[in-house]
PDB file of N, CA and C in Angstrom:
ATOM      1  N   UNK A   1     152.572  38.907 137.498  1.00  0.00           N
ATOM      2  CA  UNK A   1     152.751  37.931 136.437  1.00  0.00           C
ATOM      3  C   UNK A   1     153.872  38.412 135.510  1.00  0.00           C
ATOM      4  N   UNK A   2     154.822  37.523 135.327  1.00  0.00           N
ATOM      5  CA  UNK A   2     155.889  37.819 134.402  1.00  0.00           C
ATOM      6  C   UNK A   2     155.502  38.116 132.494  1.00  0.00           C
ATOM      7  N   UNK A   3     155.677  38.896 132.220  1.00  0.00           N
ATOM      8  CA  UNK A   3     155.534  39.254 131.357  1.00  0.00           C
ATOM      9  C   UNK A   3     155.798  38.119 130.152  1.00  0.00           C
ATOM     10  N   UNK A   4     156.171  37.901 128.986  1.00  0.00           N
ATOM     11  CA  UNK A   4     156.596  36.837 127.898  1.00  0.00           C
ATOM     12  C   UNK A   4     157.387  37.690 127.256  1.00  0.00           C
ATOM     13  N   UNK A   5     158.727  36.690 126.663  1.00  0.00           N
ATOM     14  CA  UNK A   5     159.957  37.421 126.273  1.00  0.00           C
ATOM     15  C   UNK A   5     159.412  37.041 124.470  1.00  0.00           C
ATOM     16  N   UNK A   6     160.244  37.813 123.713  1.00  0.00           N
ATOM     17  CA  UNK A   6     160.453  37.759 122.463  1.00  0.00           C
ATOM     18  C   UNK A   6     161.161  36.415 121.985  1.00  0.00           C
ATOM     19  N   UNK A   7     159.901  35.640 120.606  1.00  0.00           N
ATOM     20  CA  UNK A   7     160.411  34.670 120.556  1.00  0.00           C
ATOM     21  C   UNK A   7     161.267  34.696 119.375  1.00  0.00           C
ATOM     22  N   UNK A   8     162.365  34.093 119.038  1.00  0.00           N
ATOM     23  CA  UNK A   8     163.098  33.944 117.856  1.00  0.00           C
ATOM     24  C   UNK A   8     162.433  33.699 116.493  1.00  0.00           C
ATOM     25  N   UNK A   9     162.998  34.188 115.682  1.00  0.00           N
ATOM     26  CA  UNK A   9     161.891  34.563 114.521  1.00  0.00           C
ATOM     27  C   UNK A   9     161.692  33.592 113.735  1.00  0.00           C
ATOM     28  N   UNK A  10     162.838  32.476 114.044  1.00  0.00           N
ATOM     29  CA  UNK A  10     162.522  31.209 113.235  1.00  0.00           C
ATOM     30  C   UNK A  10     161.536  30.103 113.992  1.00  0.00           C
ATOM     31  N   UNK A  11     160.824  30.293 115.334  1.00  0.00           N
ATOM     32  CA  UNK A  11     159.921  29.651 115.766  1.00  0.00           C
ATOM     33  C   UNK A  11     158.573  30.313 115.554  1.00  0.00           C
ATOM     34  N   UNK A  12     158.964  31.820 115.080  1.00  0.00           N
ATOM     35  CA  UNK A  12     157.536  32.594 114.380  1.00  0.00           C
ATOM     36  C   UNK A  12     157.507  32.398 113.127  1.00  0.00           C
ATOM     37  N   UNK A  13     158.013  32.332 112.294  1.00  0.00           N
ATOM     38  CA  UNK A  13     157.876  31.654 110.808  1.00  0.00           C
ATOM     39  C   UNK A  13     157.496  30.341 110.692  1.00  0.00           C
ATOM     40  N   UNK A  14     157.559  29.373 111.670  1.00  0.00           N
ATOM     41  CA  UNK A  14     157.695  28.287 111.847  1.00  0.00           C
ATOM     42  C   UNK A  14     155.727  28.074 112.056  1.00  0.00           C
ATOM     43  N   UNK A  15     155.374  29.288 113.028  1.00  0.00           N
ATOM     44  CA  UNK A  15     154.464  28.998 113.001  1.00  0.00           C
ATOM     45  C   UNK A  15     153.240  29.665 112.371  1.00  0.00           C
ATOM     46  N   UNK A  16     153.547  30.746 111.443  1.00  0.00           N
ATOM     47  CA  UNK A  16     152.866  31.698 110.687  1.00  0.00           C
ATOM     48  C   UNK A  16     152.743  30.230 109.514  1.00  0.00           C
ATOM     49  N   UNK A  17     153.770  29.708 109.575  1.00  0.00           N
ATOM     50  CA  UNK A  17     153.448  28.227 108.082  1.00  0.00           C
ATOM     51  C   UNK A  17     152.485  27.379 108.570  1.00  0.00           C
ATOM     52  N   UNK A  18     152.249  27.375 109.528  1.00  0.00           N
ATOM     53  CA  UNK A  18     151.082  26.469 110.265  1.00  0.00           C
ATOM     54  C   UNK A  18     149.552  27.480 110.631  1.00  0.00           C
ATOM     55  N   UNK A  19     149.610  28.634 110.112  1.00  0.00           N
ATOM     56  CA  UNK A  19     148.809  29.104 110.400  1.00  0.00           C
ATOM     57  C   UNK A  19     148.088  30.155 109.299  1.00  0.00           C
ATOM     58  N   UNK A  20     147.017  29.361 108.532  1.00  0.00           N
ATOM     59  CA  UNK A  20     146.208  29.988 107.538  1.00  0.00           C
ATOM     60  C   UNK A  20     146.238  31.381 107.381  1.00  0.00           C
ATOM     61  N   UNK A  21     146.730  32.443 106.743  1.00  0.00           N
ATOM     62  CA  UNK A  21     146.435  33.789 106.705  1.00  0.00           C
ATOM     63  C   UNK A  21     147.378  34.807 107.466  1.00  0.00           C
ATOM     64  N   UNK A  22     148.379  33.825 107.838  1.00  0.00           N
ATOM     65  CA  UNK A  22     148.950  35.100 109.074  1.00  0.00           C
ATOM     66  C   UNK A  22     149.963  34.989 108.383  1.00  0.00           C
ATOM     67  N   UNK A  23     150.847  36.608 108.530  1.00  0.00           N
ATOM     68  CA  UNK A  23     152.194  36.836 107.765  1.00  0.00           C
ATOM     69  C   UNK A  23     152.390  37.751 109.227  1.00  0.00           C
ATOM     70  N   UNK A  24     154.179  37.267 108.785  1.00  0.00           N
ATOM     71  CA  UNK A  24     155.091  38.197 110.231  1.00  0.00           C
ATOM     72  C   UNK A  24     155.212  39.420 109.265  1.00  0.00           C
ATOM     73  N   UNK A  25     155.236  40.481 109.507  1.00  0.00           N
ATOM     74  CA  UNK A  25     155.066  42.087 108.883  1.00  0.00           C
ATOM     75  C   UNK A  25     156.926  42.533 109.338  1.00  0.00           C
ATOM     76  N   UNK A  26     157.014  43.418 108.836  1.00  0.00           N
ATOM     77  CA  UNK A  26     158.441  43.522 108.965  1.00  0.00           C
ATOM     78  C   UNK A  26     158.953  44.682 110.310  1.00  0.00           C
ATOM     79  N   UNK A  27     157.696  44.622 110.706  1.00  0.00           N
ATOM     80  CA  UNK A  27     157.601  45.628 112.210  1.00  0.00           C
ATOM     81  C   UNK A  27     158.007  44.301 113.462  1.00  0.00           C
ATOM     82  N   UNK A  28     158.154  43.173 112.810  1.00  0.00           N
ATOM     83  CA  UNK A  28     158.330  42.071 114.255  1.00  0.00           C
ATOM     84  C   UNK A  28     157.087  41.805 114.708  1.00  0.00           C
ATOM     85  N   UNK A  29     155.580  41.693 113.750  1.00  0.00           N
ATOM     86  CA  UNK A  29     153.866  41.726 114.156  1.00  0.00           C
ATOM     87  C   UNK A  29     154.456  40.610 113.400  1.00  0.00           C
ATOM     88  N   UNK A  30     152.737  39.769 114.070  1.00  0.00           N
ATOM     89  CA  UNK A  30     152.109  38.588 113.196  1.00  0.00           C
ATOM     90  C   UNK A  30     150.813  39.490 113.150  1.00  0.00           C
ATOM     91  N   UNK A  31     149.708  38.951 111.458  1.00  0.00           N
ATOM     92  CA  UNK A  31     149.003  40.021 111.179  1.00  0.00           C
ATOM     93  C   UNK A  31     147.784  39.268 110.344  1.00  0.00           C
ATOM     94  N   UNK A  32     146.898  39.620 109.882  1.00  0.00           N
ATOM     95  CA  UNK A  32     146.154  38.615 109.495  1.00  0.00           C
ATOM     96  C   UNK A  32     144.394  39.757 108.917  1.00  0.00           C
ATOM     97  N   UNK A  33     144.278  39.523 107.990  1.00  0.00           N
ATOM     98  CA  UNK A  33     142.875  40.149 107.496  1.00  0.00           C
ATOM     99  C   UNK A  33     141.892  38.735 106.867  1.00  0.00           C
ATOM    100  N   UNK A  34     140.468  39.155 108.323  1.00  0.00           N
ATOM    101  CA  UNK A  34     139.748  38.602 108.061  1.00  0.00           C
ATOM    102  C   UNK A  34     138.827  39.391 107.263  1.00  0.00           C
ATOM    103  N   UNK A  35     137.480  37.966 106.292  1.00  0.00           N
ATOM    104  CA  UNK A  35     136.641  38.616 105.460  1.00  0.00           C
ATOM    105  C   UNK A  35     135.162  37.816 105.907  1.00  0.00           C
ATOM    106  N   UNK A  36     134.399  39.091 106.114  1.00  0.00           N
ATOM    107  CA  UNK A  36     132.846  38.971 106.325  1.00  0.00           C
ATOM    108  C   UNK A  36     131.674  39.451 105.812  1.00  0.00           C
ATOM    109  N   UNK A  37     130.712  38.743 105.422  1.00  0.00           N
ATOM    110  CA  UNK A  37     129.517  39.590 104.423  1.00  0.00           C
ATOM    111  C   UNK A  37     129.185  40.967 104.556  1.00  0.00           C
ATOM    112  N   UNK A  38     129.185  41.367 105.655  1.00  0.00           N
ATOM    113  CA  UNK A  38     128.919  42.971 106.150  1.00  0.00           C
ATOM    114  C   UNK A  38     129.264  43.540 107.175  1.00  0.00           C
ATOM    115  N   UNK A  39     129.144  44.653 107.401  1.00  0.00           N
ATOM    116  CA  UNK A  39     129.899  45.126 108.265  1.00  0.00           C
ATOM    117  C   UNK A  39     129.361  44.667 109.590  1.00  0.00           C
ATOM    118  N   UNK A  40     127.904  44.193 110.084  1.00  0.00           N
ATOM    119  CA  UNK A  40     127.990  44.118 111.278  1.00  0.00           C
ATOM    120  C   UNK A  40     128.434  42.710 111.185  1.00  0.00           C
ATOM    121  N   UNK A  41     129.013  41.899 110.926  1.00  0.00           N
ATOM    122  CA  UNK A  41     129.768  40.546 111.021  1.00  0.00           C
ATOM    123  C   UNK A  41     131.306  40.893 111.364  1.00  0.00           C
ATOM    124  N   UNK A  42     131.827  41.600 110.897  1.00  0.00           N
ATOM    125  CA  UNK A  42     132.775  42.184 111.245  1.00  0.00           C
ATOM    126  C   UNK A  42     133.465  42.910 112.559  1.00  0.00           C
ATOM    127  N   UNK A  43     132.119  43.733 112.508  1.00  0.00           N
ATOM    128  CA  UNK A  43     132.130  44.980 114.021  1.00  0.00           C
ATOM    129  C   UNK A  43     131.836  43.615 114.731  1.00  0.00           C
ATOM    130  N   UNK A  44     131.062  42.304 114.894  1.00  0.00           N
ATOM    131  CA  UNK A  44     130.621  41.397 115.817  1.00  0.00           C
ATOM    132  C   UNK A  44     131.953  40.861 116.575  1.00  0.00           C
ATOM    133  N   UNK A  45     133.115  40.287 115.319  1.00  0.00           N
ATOM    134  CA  UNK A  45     134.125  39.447 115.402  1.00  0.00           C
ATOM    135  C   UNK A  45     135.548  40.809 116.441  1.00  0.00           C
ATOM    136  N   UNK A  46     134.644  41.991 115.888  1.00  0.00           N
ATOM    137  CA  UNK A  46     136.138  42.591 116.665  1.00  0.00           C
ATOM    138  C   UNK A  46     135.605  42.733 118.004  1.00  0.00           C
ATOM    139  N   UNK A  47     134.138  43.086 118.183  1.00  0.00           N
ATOM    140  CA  UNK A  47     133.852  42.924 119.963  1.00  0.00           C
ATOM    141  C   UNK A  47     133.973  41.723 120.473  1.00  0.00           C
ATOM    142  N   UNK A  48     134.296  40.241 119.840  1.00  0.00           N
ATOM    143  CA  UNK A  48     134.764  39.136 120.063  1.00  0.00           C
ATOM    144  C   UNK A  48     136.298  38.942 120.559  1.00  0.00           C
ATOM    145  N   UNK A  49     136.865  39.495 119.638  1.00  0.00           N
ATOM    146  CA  UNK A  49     138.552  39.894 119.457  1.00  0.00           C
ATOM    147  C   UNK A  49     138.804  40.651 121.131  1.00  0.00           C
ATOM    148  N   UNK A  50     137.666  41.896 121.019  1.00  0.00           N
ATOM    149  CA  UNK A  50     138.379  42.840 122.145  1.00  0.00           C
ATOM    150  C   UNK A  50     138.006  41.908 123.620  1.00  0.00           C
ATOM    151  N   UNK A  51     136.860  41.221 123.153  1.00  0.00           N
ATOM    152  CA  UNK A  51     136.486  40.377 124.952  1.00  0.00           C
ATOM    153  C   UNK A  51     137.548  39.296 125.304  1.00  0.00           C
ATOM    154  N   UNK A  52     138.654  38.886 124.246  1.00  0.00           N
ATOM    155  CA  UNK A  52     139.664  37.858 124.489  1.00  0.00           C
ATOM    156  C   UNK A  52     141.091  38.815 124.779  1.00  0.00           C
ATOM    157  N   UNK A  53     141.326  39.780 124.004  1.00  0.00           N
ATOM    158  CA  UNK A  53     142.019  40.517 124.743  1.00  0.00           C
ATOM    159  C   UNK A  53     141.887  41.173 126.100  1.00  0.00           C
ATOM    160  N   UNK A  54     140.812  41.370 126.532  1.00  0.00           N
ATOM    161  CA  UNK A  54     140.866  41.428 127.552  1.00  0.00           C
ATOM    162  C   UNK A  54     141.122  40.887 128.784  1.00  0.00           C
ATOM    163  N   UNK A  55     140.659  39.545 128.519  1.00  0.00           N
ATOM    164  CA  UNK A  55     140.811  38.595 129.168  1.00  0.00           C
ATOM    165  C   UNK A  55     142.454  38.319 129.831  1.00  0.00           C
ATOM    166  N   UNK A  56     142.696  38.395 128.322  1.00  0.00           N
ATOM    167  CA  UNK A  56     144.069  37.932 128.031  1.00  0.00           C
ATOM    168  C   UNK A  56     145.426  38.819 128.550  1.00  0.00           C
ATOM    169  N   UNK A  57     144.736  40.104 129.260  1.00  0.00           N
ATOM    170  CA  UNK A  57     145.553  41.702 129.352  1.00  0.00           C
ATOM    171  C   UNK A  57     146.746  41.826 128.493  1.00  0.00           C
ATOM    172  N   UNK A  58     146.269  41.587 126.947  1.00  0.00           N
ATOM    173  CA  UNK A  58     146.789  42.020 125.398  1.00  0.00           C
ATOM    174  C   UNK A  58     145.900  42.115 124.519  1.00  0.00           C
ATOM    175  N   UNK A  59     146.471  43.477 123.892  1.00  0.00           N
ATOM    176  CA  UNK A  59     145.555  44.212 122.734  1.00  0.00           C
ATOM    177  C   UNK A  59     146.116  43.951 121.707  1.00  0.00           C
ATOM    178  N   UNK A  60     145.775  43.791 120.515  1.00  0.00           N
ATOM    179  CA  UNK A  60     146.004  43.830 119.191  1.00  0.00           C
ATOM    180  C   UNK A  60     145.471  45.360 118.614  1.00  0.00           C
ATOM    181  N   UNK A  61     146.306  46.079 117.411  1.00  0.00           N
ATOM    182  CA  UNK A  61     145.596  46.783 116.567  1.00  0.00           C
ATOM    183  C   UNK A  61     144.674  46.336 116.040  1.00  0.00           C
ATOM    184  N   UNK A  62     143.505  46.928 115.622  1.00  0.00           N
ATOM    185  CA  UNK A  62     142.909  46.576 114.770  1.00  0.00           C
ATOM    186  C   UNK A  62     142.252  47.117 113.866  1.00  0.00           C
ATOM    187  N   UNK A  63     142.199  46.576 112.684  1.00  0.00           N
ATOM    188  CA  UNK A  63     141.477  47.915 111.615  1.00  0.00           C
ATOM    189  C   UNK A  63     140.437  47.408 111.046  1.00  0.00           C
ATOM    190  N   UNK A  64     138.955  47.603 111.113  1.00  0.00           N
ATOM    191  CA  UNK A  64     137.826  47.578 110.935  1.00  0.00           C
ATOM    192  C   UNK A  64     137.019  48.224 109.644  1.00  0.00           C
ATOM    193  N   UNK A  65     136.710  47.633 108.436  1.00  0.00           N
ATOM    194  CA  UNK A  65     136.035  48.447 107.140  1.00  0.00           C
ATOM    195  C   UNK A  65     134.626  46.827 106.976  1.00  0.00           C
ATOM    196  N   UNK A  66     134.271  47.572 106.339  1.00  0.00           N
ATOM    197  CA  UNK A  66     133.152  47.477 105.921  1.00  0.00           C
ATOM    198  C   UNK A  66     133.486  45.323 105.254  1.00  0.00           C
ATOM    199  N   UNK A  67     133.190  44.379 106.170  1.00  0.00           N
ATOM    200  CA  UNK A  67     133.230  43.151 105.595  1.00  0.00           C
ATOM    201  C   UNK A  67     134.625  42.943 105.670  1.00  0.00           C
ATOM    202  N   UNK A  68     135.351  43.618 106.485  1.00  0.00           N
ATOM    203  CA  UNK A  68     136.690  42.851 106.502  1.00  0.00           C
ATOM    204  C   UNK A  68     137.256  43.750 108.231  1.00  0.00           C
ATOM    205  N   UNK A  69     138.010  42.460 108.562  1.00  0.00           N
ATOM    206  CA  UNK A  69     138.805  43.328 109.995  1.00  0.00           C
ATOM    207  C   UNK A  69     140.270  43.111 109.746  1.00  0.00           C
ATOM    208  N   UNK A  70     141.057  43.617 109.930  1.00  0.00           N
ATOM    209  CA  UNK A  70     142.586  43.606 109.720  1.00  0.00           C
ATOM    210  C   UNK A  70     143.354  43.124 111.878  1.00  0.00           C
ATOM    211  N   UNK A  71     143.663  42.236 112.009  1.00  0.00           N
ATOM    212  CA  UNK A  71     144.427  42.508 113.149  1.00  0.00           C
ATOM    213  C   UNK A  71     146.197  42.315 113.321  1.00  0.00           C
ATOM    214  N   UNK A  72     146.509  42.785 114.425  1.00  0.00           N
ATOM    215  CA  UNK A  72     147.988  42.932 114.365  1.00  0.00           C
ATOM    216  C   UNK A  72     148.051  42.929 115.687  1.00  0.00           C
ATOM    217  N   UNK A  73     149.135  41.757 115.638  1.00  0.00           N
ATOM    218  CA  UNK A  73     149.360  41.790 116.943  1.00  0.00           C
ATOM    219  C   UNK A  73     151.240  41.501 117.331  1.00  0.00           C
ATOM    220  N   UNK A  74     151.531  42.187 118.575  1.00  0.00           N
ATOM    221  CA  UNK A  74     152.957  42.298 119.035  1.00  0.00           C
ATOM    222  C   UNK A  74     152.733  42.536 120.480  1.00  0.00           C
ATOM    223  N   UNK A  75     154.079  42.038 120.917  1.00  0.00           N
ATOM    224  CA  UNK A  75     153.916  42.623 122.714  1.00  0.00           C
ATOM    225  C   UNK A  75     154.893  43.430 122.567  1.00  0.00           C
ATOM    226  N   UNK A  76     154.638  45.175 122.818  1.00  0.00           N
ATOM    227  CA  UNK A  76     155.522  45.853 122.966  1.00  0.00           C
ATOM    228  C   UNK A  76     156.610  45.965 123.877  1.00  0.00           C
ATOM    229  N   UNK A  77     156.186  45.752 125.062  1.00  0.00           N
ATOM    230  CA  UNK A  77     157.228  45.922 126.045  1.00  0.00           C
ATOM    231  C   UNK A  77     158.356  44.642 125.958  1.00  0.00           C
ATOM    232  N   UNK A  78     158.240  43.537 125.054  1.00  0.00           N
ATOM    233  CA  UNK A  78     159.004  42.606 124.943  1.00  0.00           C
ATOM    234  C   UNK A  78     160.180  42.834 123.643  1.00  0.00           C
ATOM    235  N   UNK A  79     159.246  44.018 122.762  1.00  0.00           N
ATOM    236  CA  UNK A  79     159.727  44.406 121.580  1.00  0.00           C
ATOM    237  C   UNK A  79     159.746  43.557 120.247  1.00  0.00           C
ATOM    238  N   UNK A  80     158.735  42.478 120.158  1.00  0.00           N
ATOM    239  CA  UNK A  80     158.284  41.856 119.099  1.00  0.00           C
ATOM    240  C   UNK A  80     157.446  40.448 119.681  1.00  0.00           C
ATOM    241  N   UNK A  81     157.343  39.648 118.603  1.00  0.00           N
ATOM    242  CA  UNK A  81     156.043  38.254 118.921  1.00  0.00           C
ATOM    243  C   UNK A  81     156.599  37.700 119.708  1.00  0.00           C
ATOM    244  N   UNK A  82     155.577  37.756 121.441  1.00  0.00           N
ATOM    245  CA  UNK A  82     155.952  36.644 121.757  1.00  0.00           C
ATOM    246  C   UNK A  82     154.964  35.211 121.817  1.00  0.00           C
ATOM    247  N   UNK A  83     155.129  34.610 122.654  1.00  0.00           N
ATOM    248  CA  UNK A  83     154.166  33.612 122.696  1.00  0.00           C
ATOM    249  C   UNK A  83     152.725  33.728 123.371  1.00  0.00           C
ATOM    250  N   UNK A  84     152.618  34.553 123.852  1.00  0.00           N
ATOM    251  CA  UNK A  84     151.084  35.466 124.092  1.00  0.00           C
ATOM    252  C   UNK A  84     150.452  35.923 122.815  1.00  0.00           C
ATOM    253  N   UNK A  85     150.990  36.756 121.697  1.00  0.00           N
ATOM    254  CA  UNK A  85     150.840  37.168 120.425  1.00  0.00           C
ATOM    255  C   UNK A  85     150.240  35.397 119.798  1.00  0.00           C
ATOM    256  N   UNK A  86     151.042  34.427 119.805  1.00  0.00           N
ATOM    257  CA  UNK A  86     150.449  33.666 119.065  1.00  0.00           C
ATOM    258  C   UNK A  86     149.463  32.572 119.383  1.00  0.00           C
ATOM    259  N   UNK A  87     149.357  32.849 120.617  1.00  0.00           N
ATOM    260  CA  UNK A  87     147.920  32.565 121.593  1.00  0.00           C
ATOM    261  C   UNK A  87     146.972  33.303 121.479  1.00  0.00           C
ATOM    262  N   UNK A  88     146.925  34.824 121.104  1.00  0.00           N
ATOM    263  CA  UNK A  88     145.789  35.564 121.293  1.00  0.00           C
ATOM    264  C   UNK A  88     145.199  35.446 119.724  1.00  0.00           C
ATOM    265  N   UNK A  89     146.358  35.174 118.731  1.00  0.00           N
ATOM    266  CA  UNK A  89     146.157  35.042 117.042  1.00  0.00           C
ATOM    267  C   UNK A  89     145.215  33.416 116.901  1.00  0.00           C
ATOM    268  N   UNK A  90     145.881  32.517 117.850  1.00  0.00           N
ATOM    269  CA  UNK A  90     144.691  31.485 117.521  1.00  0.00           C
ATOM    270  C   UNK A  90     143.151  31.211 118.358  1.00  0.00           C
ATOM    271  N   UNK A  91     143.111  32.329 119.054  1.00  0.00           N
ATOM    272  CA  UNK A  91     141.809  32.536 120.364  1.00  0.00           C
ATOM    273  C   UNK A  91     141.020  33.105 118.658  1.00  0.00           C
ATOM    274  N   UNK A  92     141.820  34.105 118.320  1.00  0.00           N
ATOM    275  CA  UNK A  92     141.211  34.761 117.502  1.00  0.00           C
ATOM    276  C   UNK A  92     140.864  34.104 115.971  1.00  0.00           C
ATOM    277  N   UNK A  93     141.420  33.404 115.775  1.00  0.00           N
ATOM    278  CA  UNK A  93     140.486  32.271 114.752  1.00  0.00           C
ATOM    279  C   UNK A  93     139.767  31.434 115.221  1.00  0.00           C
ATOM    280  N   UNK A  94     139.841  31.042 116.427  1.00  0.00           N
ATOM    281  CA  UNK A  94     138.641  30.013 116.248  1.00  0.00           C
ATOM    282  C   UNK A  94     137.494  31.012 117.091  1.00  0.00           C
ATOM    283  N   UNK A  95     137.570  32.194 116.933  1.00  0.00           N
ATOM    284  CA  UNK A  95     135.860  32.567 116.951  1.00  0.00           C
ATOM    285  C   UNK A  95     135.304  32.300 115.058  1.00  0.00           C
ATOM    286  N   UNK A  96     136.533  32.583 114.737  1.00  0.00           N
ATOM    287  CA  UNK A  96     135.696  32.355 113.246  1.00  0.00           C
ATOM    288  C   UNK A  96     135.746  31.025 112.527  1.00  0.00           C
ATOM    289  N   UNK A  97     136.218  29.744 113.449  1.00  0.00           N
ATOM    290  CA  UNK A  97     136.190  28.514 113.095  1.00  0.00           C
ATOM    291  C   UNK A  97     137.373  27.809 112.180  1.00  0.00           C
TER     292      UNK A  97
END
């Protein structure tokens, strides 16, 4: 399967404005911190997160505290967002609706 190339940054701004909470980071990520009553709502949404990445064979960072998850996502080998990144960013909101 062919990999996905890096998309131009004005069709990623384009769609970070269409998309509640997400900012492009200046690493070439789209990025996004969700908020949940406690931590196991949280730890729930990232074993949610990791079963779509998997799926998806793409990982996001992710940073996990207590009622909140932080994710970040980029395709490295493309060397910034491509259009997989902003497929796996909206898999990943609508577990949380």
């Amino acid at each position: 399967m062919a990999r996905p190339t890096r998309l131009d940054l004005a069709i990623v701004d384009a769609w970070v404005a269409k998309h509640a909470g997400w900012r492009r980071t200046e690493q070439d990520r789209i990025g996004k911190e969700y908020k949940f009553p406690d931590f196991a709502a949280a730890l729930a949404f990232v074993v949610r997160v990791g079963c779509i990445a998997e799926k998806l064979d793409h990982h996001p960072d992710i940073e996990l505290g207590w009622g909140r998850v932080k994710t970040t996502w980029s395709t490295h080998d493309a060397g910034g967002i491509t259009e997989l990144d902003l497929k796996a960013a909206e898999a990943a909101d609508a577990i949380v609706g």
